[in-house]
Protein backbone atom coordinates (compact mmCIF):
# COMPACT_ATOMS: atom_id res chain seq x y z
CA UNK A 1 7.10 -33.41 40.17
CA UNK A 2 5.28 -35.69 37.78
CA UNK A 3 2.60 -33.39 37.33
CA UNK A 4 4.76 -30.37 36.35
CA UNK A 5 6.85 -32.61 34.13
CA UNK A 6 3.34 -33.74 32.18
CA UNK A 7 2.39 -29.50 32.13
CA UNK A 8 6.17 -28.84 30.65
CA UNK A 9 5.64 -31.21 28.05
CA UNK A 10 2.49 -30.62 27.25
CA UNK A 11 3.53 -26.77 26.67
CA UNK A 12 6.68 -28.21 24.70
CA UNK A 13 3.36 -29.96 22.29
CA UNK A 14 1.41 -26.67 21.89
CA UNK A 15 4.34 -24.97 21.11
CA UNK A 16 5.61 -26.66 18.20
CA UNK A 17 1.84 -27.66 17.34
CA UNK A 18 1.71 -23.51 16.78
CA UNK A 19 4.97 -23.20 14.75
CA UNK A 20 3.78 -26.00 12.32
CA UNK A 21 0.22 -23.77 12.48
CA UNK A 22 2.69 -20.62 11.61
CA UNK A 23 4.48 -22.95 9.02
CA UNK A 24 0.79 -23.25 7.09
CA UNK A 25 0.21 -19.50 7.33
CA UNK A 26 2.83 -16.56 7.20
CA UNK A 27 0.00 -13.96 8.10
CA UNK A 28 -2.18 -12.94 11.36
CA UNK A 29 -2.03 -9.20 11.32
CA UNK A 30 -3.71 -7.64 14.72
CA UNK A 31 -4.26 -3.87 14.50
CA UNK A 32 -2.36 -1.25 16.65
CA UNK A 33 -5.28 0.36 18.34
CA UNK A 34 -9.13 1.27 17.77
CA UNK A 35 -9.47 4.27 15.02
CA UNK A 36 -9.24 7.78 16.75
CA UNK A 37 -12.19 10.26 16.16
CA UNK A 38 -13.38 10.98 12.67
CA UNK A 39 -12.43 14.94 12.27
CA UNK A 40 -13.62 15.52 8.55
CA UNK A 41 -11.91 18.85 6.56
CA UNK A 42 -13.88 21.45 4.99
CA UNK A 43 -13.90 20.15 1.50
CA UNK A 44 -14.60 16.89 2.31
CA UNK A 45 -18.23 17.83 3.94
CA UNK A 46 -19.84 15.57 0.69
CA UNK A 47 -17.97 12.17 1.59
CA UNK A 48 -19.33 9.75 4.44
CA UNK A 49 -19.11 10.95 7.89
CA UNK A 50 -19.03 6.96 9.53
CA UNK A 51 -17.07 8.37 12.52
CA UNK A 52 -15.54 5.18 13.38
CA UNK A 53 -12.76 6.07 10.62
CA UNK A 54 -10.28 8.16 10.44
CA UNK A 55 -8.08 10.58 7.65
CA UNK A 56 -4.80 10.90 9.15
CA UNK A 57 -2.11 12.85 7.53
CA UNK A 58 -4.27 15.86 7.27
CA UNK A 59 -6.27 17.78 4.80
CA UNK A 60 -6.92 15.76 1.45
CA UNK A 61 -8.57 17.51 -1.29
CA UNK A 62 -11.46 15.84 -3.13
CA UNK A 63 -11.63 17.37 -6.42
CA UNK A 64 -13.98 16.10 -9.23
CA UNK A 65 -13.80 12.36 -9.74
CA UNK A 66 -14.84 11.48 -13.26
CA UNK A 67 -15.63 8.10 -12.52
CA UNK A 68 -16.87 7.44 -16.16
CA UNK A 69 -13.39 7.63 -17.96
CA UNK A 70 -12.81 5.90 -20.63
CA UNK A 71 -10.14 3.31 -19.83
CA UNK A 72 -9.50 0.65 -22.70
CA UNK A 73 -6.92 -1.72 -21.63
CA UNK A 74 -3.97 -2.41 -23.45
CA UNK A 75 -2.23 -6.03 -24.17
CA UNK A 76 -1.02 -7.66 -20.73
CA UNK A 77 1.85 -9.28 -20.59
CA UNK A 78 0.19 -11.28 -18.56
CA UNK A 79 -3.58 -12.42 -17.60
CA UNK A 80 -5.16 -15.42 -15.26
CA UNK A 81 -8.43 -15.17 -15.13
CA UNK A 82 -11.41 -17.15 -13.36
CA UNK A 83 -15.28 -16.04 -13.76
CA UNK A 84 -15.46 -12.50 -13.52
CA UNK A 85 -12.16 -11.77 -11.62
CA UNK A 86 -8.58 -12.28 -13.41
CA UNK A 87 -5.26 -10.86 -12.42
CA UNK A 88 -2.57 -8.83 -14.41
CA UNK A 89 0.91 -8.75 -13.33
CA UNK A 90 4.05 -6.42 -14.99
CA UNK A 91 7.31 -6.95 -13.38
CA UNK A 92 6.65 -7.20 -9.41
CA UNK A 93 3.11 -5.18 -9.44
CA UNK A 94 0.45 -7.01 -9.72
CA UNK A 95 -3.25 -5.83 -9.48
CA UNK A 96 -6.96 -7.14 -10.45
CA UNK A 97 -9.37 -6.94 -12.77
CA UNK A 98 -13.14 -7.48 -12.73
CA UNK A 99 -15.72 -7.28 -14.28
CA UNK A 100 -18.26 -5.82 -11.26
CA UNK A 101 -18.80 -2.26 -10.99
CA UNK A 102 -17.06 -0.31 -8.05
CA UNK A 103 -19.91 0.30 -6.00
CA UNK A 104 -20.54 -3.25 -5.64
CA UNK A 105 -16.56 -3.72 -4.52
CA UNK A 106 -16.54 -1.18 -1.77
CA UNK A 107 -18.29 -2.98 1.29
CA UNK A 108 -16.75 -6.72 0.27
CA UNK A 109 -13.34 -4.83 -0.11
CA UNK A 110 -13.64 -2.74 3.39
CA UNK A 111 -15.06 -6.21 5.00
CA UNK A 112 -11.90 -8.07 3.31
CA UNK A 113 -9.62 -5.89 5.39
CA UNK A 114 -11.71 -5.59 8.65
CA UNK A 115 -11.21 -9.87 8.48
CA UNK A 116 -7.43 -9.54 8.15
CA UNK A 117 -7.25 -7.66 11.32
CA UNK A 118 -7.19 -4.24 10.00
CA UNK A 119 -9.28 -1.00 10.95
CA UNK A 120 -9.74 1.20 7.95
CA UNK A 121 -8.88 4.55 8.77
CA UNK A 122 -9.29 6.05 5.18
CA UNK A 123 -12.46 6.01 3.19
CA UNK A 124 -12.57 8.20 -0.19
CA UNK A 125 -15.22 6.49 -2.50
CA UNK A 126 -14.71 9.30 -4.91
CA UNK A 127 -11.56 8.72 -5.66
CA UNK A 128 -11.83 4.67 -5.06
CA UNK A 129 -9.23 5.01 -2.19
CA UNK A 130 -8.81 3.04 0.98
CA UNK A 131 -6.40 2.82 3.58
CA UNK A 132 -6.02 0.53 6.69
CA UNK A 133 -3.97 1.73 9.85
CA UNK A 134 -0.86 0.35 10.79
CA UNK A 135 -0.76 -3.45 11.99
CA UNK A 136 1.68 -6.39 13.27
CA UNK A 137 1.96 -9.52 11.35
CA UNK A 138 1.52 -11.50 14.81
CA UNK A 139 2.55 -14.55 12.78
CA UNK A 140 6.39 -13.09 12.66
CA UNK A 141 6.72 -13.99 16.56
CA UNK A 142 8.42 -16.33 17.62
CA UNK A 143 6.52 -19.53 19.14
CA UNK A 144 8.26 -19.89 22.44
CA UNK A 145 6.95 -22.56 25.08
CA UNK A 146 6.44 -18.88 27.52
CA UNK A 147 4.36 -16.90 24.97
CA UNK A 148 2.57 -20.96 24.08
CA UNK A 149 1.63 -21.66 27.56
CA UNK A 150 0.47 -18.80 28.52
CA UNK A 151 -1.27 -17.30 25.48
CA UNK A 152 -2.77 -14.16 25.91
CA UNK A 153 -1.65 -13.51 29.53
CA UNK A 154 2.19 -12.45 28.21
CA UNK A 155 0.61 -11.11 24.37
CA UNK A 156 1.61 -7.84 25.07
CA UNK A 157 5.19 -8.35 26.22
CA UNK A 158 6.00 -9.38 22.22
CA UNK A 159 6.57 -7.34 19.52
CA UNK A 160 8.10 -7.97 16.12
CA UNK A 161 9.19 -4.71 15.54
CA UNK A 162 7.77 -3.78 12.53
CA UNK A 163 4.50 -2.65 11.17
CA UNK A 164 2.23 -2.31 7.66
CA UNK A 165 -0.39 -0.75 6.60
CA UNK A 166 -2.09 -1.22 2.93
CA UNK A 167 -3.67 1.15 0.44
CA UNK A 168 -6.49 -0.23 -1.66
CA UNK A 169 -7.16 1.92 -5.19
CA UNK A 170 -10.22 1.14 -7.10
CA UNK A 171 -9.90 2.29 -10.83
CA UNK A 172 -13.17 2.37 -12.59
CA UNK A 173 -13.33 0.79 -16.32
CA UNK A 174 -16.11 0.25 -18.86
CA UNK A 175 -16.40 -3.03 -18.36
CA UNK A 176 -15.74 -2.85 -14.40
CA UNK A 177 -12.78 -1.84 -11.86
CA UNK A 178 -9.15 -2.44 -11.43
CA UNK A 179 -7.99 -3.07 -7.82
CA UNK A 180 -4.29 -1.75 -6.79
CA UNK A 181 -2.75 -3.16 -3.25
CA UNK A 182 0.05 -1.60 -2.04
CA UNK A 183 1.79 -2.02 1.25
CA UNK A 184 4.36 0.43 3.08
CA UNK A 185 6.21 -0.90 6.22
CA UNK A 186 7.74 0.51 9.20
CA UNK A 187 10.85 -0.96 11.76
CA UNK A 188 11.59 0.27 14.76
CA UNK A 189 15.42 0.80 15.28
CA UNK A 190 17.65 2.18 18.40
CA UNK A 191 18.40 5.67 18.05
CA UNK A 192 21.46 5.62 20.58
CA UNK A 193 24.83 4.27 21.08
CA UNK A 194 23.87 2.33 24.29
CA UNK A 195 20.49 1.08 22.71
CA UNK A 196 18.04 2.80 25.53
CA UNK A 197 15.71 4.66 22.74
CA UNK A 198 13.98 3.20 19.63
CA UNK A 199 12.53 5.48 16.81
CA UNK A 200 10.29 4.31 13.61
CA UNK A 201 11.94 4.23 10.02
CA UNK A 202 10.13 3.45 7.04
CA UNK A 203 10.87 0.10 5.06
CA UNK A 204 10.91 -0.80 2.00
CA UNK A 205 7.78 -2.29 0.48
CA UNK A 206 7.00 -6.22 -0.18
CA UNK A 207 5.68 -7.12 -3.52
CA UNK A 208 5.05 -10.67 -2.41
CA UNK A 209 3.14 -10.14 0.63
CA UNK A 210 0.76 -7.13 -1.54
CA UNK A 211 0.70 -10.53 -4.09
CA UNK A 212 -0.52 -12.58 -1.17
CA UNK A 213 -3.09 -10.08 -0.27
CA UNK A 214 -4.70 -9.61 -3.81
CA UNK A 215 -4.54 -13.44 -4.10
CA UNK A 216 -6.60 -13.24 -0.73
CA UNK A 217 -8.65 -10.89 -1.87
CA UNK A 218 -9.60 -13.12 -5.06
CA UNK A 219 -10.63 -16.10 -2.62
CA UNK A 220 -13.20 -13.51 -1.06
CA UNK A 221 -14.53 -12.39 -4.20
CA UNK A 222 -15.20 -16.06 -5.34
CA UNK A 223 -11.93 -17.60 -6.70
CA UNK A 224 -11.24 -20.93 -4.37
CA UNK A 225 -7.98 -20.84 -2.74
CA UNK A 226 -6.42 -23.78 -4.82
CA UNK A 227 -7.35 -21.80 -8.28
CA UNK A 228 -6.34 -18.55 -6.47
CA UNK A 229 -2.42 -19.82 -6.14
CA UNK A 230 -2.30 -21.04 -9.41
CA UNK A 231 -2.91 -17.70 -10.46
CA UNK A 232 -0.32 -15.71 -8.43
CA UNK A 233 2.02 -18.34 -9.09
CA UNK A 234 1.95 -16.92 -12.74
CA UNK A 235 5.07 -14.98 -13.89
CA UNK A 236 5.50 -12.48 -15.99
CA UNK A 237 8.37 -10.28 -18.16
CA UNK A 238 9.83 -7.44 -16.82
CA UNK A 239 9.27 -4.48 -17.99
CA UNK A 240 12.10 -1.45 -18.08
CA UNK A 241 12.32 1.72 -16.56
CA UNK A 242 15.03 4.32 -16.73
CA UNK A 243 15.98 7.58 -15.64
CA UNK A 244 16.55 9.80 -18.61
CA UNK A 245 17.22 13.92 -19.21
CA UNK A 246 14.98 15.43 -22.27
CA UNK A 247 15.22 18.95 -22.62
CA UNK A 248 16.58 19.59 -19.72
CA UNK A 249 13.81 17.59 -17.45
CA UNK A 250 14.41 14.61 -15.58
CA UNK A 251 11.97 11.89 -16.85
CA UNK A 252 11.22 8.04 -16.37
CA UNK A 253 11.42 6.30 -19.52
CA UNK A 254 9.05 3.19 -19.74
CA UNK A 255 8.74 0.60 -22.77
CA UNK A 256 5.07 0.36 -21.81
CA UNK A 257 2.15 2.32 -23.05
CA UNK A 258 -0.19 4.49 -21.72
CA UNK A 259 -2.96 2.25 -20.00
CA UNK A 260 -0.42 0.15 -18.40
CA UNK A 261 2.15 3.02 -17.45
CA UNK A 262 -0.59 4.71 -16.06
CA UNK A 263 -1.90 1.79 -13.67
CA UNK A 264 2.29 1.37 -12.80
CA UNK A 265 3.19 4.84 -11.78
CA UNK A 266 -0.40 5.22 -9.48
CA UNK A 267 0.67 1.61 -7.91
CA UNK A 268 3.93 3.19 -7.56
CA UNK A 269 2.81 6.55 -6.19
CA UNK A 270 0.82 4.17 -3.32
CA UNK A 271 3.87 2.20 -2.97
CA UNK A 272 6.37 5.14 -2.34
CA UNK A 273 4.36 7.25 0.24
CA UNK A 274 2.87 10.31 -1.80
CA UNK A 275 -0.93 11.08 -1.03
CA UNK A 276 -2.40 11.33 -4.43
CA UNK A 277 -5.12 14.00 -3.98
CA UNK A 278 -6.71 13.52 -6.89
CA UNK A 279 -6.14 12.38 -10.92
CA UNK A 280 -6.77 13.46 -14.23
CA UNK A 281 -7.10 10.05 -16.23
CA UNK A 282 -7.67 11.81 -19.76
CA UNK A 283 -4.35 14.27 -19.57
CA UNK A 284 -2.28 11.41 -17.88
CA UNK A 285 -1.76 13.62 -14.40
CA UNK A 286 -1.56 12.52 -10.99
CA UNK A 287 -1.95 15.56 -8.48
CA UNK A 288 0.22 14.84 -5.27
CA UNK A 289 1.91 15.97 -2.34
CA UNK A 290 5.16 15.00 -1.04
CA UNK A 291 7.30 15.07 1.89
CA UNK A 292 11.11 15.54 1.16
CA UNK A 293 13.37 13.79 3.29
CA UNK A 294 14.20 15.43 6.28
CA UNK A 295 18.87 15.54 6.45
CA UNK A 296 18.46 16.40 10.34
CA UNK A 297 18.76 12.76 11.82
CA UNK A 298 17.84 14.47 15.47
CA UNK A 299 14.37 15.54 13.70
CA UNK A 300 12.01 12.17 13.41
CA UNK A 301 11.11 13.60 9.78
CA UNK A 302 7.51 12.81 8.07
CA UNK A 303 7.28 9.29 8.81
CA UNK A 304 8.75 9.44 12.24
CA UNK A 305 5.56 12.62 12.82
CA UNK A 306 3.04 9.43 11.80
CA UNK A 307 4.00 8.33 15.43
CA UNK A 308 4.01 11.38 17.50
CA UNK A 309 1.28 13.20 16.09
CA UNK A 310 1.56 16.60 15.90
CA UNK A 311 5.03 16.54 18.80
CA UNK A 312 7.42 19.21 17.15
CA UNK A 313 7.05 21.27 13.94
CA UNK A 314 5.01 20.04 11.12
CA UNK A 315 6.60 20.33 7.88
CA UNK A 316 4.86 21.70 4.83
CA UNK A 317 3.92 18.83 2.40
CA UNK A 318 5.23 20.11 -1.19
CA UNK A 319 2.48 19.56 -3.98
CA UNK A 320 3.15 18.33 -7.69
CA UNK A 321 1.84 17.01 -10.53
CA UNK A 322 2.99 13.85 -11.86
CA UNK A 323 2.70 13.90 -15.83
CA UNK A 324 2.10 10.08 -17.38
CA UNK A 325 2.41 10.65 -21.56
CA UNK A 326 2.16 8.11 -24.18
CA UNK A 327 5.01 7.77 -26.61
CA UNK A 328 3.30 5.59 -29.40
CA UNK A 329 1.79 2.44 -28.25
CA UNK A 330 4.90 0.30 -26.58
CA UNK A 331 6.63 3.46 -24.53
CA UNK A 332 5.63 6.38 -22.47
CA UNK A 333 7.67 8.88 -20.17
CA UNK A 334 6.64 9.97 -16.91
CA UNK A 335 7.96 14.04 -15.66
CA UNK A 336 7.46 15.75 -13.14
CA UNK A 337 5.10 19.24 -12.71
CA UNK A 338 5.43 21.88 -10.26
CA UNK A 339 1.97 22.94 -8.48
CA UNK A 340 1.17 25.52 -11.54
CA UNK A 341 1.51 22.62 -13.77
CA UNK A 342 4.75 24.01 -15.04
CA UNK A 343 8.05 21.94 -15.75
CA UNK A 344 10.27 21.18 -12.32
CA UNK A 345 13.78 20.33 -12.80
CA UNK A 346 14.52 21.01 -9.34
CA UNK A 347 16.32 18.66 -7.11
CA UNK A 348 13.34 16.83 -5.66
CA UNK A 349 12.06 16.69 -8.97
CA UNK A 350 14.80 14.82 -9.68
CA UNK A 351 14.56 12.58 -6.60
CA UNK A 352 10.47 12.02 -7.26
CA UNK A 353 11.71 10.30 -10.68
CA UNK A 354 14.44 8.15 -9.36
CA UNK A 355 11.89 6.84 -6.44
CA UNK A 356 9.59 6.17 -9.02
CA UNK A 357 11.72 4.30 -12.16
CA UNK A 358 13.37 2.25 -8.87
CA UNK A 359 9.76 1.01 -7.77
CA UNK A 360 8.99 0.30 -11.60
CA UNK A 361 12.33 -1.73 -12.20
């Protein structure tokens, strides 16, 4: 009796020991599974063929990457900086800047991830893209005296429910590259009256924890951790965005210009779930494809297909072009393009622009 009274209490020790530990540290992401086989598409023959990655999602086209643009940067409404690596913020998006070229960001980037607990599963160096596959923040469990006795041996009866995966976008600059983190999340909900069947649904993103991760991402690019918080801990205005009609078109009206509307609506375009296939820095376009959502609630739709691969029909992404234009040098106005590069004022046109002046608010 005395000896399993001294093995209950010691349990009762490690278990708040670990919620003090989860107390310190809101993040442990583990990876759903090891990346499936590398199946590369036709026009992307030129890219790296490392098959322990992945493209899910399909084709992507790899047009031309003029990775020599000219991008000067505008004023930022705010800047922390330390050595060589600084952070911008506008509203809730925050990304970095620093002065290294890309190439020499790639591997401590993909090795940043791979250290969180991520596998990457997307690797487009021409267009500065990377993607991890979808993970559980372990930390969100709870720390029982069950699941802290016996560790490992009852892991994989807990789940949290949810699930996030992060797109890294490297922008190239004259003086070296922007980084863009953005983060799209999944819950799993019942799909029944009596609670017997689950299905995924997408969430909405978290500016803080894509904040967390670029402050992260500082530490392993030099910053020390006490200079990195003082730096995400820095606020910043907000800047507007609104939904406007000009000639007929539905725009997003931004009191921002170019440079900085530009870096917004690509963070935004990461944010919000289009693939952006490729860009056009010096005429302002984003070329991207789009999923509309699906009104049949007995039909998983696109983001429910993430999790069945290929189980039913596949619906036909839609492709655009997203048009970012400068309006003098404290506005700009971002329309939408149909796949001829031709005004759309149809009704996802309309809904594109909503999705996007909502992320930018």
């Amino acid at each position: 009796m005395n000896t399993i009274s001294r093995f209950a209490l010691l349990a009762l020790v490690a278990s708040l020991a670990a919620c003090s530990v989860l107390e310190s540290d809101k993040i442990d992401y583990k990876s759903a599974g090891k990346a499936p086989t590398l199946e590369v598409p036709p026009d992307l023959t030129q890219l790296s063929r490392d098959n322990r990655y992945a493209v899910p999602g399909g084709a992507v086209t790899a047009n031309s990457y003029q990775a020599g643009l000219a991008n000067a940067p505008g004023l930022p409404t705010a800047v922390s900086n330390i050595g060589d690596v600084r952070m911008e913020r506008s509203g809730s998006q925050r990304w970095l800047v620093i002065n290294r070229p890309a190439d020499q960001l790639w591997d401590p980037v993909k090795d940043f991830w791979q250290e969180s607990g991520f596998l990457i599963t997307t690797e487009q160096r021409n267009l500065g893209i990377m993607e991890t596959d979808w993970a559980e923040n372990r930390a969100k469990l709870p720390q029982d005296i069950i699941r802290g006795t016996l560790g490992k041996l009852v892991e994989s009866m807990y789940s949290t429910g949810e699930l996030d995966r992060f797109r890294t976008r490297m922008e190239r600059t004259p003086n070296g590259t922007e980084i863009f983190v953005s983060h799209r999340g999944m819950q799993e909900v019942y799909s029944s009256s009596r609670q017997d069947q689950t299905v995924w649904q997408p969430r909405p993103s978290d500016p803080e924890l894509e904040a967390e991760f670029l402050r992260r991402l500082m530490v392993k690019l030099g910053v020390s951790q006490e200079q990195s918080k003082v730096i995400a801990a820095a606020g910043a205005p907000v800047q507007t965005a609104r939904v406007a009609n000009v000639g007929g078109q539905p725009v997003v009206q931004i009191s921002e210009g170019f440079e900085r509307a530009w870096r917004r609506v690509g963070l935004a375009l990461d944010r919000t779930g289009f693939t952006v296939e490729d860009r056009d820095r010096t005429a302002g376009t984003y070329f991207v494809r789009y999923v509309p959502p699906n009104p049949n609630k007995s039909d998983p739709g696109f983001f429910g297909k993430l999790f069945t691969f290929g189980s039913g029909k596949t619906e036909a992404p839609l492709k655009f072009r997203i048009l970012v234009k400068g309006q003098g040098d404290a506005s700009s106005t971002v329309s939408v393009l149909d796949g001829n590069g031709a005004p759309d004022t149809s009704a996802n046109a309309q809904r594109i622009v909503q999705v996007i002046a909502d992320d930018l608010k």
